[in-house]
PDB file of N, CA and C in Angstrom:
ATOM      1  N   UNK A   1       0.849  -1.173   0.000  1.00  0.00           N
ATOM      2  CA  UNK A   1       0.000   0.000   0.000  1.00  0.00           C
ATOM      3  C   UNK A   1       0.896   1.238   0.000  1.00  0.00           C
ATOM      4  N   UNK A   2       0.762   1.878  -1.131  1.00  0.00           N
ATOM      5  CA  UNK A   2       1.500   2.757  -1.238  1.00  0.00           C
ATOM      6  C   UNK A   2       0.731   4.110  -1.165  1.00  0.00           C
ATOM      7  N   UNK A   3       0.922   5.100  -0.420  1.00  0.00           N
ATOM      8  CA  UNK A   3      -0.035   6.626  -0.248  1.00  0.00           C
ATOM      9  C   UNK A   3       1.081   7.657   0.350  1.00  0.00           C
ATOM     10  N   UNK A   4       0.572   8.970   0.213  1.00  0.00           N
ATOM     11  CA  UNK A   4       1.734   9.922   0.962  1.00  0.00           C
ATOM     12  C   UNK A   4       0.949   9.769   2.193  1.00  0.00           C
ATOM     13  N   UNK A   5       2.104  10.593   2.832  1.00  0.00           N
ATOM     14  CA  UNK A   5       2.366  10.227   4.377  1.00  0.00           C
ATOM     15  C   UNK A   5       0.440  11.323   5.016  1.00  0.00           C
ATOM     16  N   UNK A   6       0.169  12.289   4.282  1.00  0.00           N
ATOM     17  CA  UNK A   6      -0.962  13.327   4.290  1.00  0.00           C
ATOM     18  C   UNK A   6      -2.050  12.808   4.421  1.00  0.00           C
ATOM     19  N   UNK A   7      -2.250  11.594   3.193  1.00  0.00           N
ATOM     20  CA  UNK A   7      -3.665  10.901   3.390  1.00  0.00           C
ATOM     21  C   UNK A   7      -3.857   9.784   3.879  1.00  0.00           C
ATOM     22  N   UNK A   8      -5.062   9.353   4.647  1.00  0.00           N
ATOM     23  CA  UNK A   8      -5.404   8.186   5.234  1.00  0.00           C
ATOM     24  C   UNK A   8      -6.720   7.184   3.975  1.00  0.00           C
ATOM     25  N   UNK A   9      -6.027   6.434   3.536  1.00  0.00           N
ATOM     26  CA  UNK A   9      -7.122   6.105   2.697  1.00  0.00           C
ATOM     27  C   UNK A   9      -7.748   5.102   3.746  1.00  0.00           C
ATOM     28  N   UNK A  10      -8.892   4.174   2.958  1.00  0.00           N
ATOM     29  CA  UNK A  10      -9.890   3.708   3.219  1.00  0.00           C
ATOM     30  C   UNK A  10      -9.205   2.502   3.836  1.00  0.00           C
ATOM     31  N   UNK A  11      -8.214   1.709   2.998  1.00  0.00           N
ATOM     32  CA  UNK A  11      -7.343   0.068   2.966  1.00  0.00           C
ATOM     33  C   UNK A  11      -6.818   0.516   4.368  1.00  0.00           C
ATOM     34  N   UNK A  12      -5.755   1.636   4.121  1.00  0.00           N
ATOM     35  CA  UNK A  12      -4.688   1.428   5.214  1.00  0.00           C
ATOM     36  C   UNK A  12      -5.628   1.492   6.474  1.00  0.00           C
ATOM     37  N   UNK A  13      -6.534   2.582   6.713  1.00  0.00           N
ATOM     38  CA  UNK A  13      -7.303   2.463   7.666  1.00  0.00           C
ATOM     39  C   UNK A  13      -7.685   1.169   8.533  1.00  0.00           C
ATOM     40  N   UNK A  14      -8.655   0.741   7.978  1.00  0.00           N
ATOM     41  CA  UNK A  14      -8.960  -0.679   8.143  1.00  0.00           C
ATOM     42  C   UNK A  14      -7.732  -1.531   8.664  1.00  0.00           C
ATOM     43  N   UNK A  15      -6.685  -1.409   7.919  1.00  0.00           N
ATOM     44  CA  UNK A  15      -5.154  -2.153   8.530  1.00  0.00           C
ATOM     45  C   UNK A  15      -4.933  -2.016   9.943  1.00  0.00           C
ATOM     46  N   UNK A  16      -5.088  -0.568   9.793  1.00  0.00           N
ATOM     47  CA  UNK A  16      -4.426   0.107  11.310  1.00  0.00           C
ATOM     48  C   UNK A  16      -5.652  -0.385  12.290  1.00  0.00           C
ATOM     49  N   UNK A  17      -6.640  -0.381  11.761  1.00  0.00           N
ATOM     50  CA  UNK A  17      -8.212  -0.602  13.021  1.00  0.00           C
ATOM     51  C   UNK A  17      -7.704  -2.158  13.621  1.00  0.00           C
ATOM     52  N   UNK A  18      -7.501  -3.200  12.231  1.00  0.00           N
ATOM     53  CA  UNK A  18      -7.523  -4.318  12.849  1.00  0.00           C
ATOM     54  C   UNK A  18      -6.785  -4.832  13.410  1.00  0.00           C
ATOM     55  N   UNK A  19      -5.236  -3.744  13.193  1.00  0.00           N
ATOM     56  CA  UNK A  19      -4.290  -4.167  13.825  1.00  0.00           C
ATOM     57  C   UNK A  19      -4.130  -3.438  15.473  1.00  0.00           C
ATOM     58  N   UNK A  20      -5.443  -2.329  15.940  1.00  0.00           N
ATOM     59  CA  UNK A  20      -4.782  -2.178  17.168  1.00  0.00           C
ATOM     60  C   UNK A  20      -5.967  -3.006  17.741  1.00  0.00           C
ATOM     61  N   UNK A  21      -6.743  -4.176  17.192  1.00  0.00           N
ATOM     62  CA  UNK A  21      -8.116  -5.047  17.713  1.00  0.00           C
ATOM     63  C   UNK A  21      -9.236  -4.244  17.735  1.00  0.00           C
ATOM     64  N   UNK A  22      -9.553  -3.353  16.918  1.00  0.00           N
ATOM     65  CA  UNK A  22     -10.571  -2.861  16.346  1.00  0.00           C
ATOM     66  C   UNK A  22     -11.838  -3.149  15.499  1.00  0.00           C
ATOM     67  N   UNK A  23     -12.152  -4.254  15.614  1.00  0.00           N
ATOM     68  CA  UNK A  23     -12.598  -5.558  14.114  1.00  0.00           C
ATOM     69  C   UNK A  23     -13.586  -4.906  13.786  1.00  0.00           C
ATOM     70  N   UNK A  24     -14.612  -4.321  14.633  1.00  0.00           N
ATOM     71  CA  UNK A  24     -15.826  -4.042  14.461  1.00  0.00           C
ATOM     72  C   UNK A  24     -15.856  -2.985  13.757  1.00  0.00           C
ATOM     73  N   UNK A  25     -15.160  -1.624  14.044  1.00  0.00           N
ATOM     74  CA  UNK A  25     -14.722  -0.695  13.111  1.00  0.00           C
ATOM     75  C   UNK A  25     -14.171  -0.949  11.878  1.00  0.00           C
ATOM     76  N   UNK A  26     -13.292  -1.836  11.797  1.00  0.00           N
ATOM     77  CA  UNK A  26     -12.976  -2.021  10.715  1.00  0.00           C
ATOM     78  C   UNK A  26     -14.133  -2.698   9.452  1.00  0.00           C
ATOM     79  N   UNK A  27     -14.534  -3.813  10.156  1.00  0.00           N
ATOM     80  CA  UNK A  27     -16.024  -4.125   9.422  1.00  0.00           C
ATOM     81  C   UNK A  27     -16.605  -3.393   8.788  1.00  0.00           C
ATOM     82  N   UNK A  28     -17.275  -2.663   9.500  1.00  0.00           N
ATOM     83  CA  UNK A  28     -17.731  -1.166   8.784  1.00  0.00           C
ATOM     84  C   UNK A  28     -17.187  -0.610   7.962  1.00  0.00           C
ATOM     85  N   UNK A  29     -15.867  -0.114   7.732  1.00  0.00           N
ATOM     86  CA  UNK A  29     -14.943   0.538   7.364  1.00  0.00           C
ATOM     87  C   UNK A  29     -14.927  -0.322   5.955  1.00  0.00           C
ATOM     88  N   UNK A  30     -14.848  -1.515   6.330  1.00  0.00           N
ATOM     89  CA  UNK A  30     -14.395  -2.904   5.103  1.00  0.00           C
ATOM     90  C   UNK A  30     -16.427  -2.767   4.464  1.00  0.00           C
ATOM     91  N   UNK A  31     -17.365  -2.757   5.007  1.00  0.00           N
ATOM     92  CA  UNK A  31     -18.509  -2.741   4.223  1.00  0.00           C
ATOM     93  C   UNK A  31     -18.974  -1.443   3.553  1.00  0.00           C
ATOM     94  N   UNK A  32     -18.558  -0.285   3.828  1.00  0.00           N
ATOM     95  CA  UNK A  32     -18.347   1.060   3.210  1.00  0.00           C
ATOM     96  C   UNK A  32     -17.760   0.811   1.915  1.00  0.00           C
ATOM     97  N   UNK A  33     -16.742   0.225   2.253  1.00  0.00           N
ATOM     98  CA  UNK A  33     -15.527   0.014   1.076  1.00  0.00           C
ATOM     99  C   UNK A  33     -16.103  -1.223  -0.072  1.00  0.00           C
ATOM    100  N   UNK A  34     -16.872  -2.020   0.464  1.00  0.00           N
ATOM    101  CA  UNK A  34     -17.257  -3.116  -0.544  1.00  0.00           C
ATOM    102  C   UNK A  34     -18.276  -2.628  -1.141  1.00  0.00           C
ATOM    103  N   UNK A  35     -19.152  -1.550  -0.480  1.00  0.00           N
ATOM    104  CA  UNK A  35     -20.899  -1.174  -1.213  1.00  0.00           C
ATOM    105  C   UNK A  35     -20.678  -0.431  -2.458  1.00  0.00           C
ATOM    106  N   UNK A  36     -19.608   0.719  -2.163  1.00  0.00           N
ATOM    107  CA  UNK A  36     -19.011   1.640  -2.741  1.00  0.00           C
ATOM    108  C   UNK A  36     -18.668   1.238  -4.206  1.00  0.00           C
ATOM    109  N   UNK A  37     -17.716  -0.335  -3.957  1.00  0.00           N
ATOM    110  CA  UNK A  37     -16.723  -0.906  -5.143  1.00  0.00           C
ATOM    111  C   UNK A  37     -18.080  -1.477  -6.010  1.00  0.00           C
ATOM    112  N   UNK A  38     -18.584  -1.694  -5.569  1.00  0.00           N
ATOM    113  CA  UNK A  38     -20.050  -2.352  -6.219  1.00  0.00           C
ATOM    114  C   UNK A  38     -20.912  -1.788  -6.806  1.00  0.00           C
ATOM    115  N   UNK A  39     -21.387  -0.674  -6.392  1.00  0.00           N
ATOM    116  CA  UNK A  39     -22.331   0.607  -6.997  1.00  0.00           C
ATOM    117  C   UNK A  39     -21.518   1.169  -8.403  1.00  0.00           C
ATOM    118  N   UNK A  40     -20.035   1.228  -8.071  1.00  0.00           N
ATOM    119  CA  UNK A  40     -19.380   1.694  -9.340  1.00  0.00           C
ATOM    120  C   UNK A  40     -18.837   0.803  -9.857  1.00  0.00           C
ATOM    121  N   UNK A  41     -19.215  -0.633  -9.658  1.00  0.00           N
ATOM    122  CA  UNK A  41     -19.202  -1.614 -10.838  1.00  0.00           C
ATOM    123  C   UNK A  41     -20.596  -1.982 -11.313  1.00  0.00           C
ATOM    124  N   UNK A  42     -21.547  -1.586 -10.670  1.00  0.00           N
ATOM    125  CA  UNK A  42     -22.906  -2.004 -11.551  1.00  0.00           C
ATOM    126  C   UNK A  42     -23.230  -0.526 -12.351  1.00  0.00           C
ATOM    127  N   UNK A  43     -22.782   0.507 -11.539  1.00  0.00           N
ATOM    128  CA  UNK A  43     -22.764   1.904 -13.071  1.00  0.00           C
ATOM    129  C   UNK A  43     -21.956   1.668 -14.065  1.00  0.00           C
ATOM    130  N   UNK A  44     -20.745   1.318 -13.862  1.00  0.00           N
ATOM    131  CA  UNK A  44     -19.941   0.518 -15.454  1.00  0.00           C
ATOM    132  C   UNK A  44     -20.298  -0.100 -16.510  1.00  0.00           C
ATOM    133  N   UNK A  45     -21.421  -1.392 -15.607  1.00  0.00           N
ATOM    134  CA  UNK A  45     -21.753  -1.971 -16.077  1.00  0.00           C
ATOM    135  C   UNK A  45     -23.160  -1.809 -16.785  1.00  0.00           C
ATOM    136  N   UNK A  46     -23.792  -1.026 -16.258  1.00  0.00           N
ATOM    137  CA  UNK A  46     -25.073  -0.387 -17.213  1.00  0.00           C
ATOM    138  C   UNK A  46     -24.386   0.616 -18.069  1.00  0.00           C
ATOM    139  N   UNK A  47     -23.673   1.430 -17.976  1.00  0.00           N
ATOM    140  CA  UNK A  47     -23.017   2.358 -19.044  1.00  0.00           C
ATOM    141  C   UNK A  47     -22.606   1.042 -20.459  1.00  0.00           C
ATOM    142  N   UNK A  48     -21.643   0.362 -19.762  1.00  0.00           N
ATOM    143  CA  UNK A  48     -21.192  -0.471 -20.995  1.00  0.00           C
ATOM    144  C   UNK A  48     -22.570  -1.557 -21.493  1.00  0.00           C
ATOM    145  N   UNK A  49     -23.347  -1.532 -21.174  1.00  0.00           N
ATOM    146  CA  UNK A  49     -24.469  -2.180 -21.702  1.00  0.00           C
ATOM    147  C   UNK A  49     -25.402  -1.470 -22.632  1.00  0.00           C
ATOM    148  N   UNK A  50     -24.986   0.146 -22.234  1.00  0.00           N
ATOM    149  CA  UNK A  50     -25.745   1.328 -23.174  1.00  0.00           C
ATOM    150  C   UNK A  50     -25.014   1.068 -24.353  1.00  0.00           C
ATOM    151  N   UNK A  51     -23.307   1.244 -24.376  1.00  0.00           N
ATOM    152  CA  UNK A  51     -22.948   1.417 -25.770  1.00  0.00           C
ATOM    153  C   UNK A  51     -23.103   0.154 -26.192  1.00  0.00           C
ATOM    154  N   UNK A  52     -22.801  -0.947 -25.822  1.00  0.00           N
ATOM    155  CA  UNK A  52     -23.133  -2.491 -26.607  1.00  0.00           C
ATOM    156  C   UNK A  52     -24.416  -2.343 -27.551  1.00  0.00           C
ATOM    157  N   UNK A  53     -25.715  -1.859 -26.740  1.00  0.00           N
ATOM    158  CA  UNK A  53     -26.739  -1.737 -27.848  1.00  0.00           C
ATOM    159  C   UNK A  53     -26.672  -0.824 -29.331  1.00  0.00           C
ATOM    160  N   UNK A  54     -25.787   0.034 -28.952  1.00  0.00           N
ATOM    161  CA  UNK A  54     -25.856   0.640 -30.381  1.00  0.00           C
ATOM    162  C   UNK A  54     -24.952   0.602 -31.398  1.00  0.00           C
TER     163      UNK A  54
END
């Protein structure tokens, strides 16, 4: 995981939660992060289903 030292992304977060025994936060943190990856793979995926039809 590579980031500048400024930002806290979403991954490392979660790292740091579960590593000071945080699980439950992190959970959250980890289901934020999965809803997110999903919503902007099913908009991809209706976009690329628009141009296929034409």
């Amino acid at each position: 995981m590579v980031y500048p030292a400024s930002w806290r992304t979403l991954p490392v977060s979660v790292f740091a939660l579960t590593d000071r025994g945080q699980t439950f936060v992190a959970a959250a943190e980890s289901l934020v992060l999965l809803v997110v990856t999903i919503a902007l793979l099913a908009g991809l995926d209706r976009l690329r289903g628009r141009s296929a039809e034409r």
